[in-house]
C-alpha atoms as a PDB file:
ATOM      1  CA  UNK A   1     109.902  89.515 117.698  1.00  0.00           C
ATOM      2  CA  UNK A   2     109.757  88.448 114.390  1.00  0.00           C
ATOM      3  CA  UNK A   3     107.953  85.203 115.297  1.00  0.00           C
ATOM      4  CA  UNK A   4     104.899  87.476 116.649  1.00  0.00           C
ATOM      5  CA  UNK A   5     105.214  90.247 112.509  1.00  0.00           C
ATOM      6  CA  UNK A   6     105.107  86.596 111.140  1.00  0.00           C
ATOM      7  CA  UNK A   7     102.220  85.945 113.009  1.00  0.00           C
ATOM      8  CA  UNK A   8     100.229  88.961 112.839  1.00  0.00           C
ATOM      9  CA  UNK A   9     100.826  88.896 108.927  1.00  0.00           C
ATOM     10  CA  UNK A  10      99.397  85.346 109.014  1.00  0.00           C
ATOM     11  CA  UNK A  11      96.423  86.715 110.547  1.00  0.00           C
ATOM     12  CA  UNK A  12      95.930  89.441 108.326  1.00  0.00           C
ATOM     13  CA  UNK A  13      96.275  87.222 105.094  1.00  0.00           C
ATOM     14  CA  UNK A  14      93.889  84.685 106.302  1.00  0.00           C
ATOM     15  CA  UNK A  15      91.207  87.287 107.719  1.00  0.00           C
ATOM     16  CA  UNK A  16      91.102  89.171 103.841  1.00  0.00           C
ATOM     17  CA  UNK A  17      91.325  85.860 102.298  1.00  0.00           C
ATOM     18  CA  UNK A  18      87.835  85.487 103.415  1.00  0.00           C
ATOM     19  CA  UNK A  19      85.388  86.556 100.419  1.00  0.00           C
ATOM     20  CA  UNK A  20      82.627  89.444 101.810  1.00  0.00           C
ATOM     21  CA  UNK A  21      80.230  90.315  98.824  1.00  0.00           C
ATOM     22  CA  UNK A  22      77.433  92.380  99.948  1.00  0.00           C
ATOM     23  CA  UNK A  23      74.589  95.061  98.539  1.00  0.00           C
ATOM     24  CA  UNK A  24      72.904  97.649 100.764  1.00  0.00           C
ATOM     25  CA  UNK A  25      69.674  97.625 100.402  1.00  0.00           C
ATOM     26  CA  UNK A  26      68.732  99.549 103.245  1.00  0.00           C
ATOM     27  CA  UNK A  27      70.569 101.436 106.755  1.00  0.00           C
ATOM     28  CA  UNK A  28      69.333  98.282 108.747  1.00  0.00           C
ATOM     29  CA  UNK A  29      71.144  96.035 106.340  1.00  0.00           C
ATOM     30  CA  UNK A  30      74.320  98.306 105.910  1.00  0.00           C
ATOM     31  CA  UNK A  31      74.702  98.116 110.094  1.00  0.00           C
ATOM     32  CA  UNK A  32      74.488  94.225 109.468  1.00  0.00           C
ATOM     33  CA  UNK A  33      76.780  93.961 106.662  1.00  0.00           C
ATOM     34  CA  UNK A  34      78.780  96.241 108.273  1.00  0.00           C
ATOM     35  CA  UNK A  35      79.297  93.933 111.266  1.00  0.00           C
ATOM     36  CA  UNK A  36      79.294  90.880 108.885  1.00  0.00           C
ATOM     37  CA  UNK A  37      82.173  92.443 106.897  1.00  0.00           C
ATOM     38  CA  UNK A  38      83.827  93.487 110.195  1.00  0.00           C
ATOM     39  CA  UNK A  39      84.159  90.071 111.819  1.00  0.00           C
ATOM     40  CA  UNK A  40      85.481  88.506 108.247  1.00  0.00           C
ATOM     41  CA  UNK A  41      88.322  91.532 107.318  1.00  0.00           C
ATOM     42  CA  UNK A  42      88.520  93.335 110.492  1.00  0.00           C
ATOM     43  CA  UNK A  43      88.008  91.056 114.037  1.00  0.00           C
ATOM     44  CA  UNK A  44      91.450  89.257 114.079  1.00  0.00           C
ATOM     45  CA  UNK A  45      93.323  92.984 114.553  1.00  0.00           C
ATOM     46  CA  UNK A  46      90.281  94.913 116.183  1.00  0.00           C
ATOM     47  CA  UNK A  47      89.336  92.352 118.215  1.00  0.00           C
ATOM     48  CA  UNK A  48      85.013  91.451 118.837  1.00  0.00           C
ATOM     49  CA  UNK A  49      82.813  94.209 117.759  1.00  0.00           C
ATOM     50  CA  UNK A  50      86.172  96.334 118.077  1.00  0.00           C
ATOM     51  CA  UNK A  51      87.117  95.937 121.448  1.00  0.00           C
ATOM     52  CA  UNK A  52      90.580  95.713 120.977  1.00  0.00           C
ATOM     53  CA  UNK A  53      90.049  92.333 123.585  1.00  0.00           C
ATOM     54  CA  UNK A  54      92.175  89.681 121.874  1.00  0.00           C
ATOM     55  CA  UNK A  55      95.971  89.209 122.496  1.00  0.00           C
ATOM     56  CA  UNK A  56      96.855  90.689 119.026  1.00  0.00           C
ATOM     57  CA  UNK A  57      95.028  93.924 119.214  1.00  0.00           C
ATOM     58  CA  UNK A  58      97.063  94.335 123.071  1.00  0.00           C
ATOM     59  CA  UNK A  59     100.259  93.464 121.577  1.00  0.00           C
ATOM     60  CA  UNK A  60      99.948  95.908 118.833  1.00  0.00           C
ATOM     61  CA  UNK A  61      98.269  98.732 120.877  1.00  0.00           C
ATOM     62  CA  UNK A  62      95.323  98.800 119.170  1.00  0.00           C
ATOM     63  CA  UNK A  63      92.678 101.457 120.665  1.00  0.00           C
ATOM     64  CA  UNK A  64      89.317 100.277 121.052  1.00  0.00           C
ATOM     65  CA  UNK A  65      87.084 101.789 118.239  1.00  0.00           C
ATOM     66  CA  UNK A  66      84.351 102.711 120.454  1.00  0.00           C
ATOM     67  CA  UNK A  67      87.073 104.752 122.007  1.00  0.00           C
ATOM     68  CA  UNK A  68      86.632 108.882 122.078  1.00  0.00           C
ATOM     69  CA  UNK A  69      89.554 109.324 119.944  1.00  0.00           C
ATOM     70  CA  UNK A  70      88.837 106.885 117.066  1.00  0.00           C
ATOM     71  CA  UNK A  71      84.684 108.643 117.350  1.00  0.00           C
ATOM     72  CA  UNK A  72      85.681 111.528 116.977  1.00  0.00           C
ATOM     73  CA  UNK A  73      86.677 110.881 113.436  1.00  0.00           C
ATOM     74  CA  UNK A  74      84.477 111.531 110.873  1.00  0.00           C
ATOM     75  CA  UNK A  75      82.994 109.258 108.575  1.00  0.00           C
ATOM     76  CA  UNK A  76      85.414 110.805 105.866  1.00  0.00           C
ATOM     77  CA  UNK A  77      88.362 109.981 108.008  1.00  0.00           C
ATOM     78  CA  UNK A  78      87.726 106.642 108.774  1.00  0.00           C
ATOM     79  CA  UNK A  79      87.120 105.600 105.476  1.00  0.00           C
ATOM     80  CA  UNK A  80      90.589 107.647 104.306  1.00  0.00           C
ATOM     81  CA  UNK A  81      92.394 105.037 106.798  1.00  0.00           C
ATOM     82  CA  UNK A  82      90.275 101.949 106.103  1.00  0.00           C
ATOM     83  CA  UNK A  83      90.819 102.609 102.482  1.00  0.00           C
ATOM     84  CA  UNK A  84      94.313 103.559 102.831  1.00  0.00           C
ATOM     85  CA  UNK A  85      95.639 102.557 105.498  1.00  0.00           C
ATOM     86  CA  UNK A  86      97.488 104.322 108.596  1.00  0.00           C
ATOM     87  CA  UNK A  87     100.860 102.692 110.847  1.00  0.00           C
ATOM     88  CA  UNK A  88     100.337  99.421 111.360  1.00  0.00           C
ATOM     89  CA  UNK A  89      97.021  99.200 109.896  1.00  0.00           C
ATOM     90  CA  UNK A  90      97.212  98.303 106.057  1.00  0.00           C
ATOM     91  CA  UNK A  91      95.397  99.392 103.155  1.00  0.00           C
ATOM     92  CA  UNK A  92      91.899  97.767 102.794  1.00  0.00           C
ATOM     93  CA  UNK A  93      90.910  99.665  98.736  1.00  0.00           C
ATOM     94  CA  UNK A  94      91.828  96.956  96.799  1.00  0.00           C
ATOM     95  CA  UNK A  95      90.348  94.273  99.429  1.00  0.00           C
ATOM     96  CA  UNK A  96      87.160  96.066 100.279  1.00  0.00           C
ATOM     97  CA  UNK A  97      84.916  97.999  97.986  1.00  0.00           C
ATOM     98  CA  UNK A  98      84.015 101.226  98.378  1.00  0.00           C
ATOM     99  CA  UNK A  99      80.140 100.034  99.630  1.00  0.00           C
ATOM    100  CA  UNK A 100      81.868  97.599 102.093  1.00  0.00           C
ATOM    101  CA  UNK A 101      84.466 100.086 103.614  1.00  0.00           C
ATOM    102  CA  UNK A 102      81.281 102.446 103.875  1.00  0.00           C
ATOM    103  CA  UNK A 103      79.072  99.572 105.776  1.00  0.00           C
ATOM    104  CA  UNK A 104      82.283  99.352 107.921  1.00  0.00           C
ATOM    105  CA  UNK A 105      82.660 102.178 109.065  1.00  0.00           C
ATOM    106  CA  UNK A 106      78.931 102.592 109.316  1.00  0.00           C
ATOM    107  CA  UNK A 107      79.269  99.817 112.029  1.00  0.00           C
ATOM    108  CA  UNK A 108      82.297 101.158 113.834  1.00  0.00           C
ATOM    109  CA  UNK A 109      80.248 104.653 114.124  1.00  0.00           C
ATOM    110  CA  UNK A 110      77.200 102.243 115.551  1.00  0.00           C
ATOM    111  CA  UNK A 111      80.237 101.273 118.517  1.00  0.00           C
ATOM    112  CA  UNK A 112      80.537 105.220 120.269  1.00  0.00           C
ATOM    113  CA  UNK A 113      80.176 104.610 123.919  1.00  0.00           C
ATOM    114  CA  UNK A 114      76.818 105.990 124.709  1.00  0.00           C
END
């Protein structure tokens, strides 16, 4: 068990060690950052375009974000947990700024099932 904490921390470090320095320009840009941002900070826990596919995201019960309950939350909400944080899922403020949390969550919005 604590092989597979070690590992997820690993994960975690190495995914926000990745730099992700964007401007919005415009909403077309912000859905691409968005997803840029995503894969760099957010994929190894969320899994592609938050799916929730990949072994960690199983092993940690993570919901897919295009899921009713995660949509469901507004924009407000979602950037309260990216920002700070919520469980399992730590606290992205001081790794993120405020435009890239927004893009984020801009992008995980884009994901409701349609």
């Amino acid at each position: 068990m604590r092989s597979v904490r070690f590992f997820v921390v690993v994960l975690v470090v190495l995914a926000l060690a990745v730099p992700g320095a964007f401007a919005a320009d415009n909403p077309a840009k912000e859905k691409k950052e968005g997803k840029e941002i995503f894969a760099k900070k957010c994929q190894a826990c969320h899994g592609s375009e938050g799916a929730a596919d990949t072994t960690m995201a199983k092993n940690m019960k993570v919901r897919p974000l295009s899921s009713e309950e995660v949509q469901k939350q507004s924009k407000e909400e979602l950037i309260k947990i990216t920002s700070d944080g919520k469980g399992k899922m730590p606290a992205f403020k001081s790794k993120m700024s405020k435009d890239e949390i927004q893009d984020v969550v801009d992008y995980i919005k884009s994901l409701k099932k349609k």
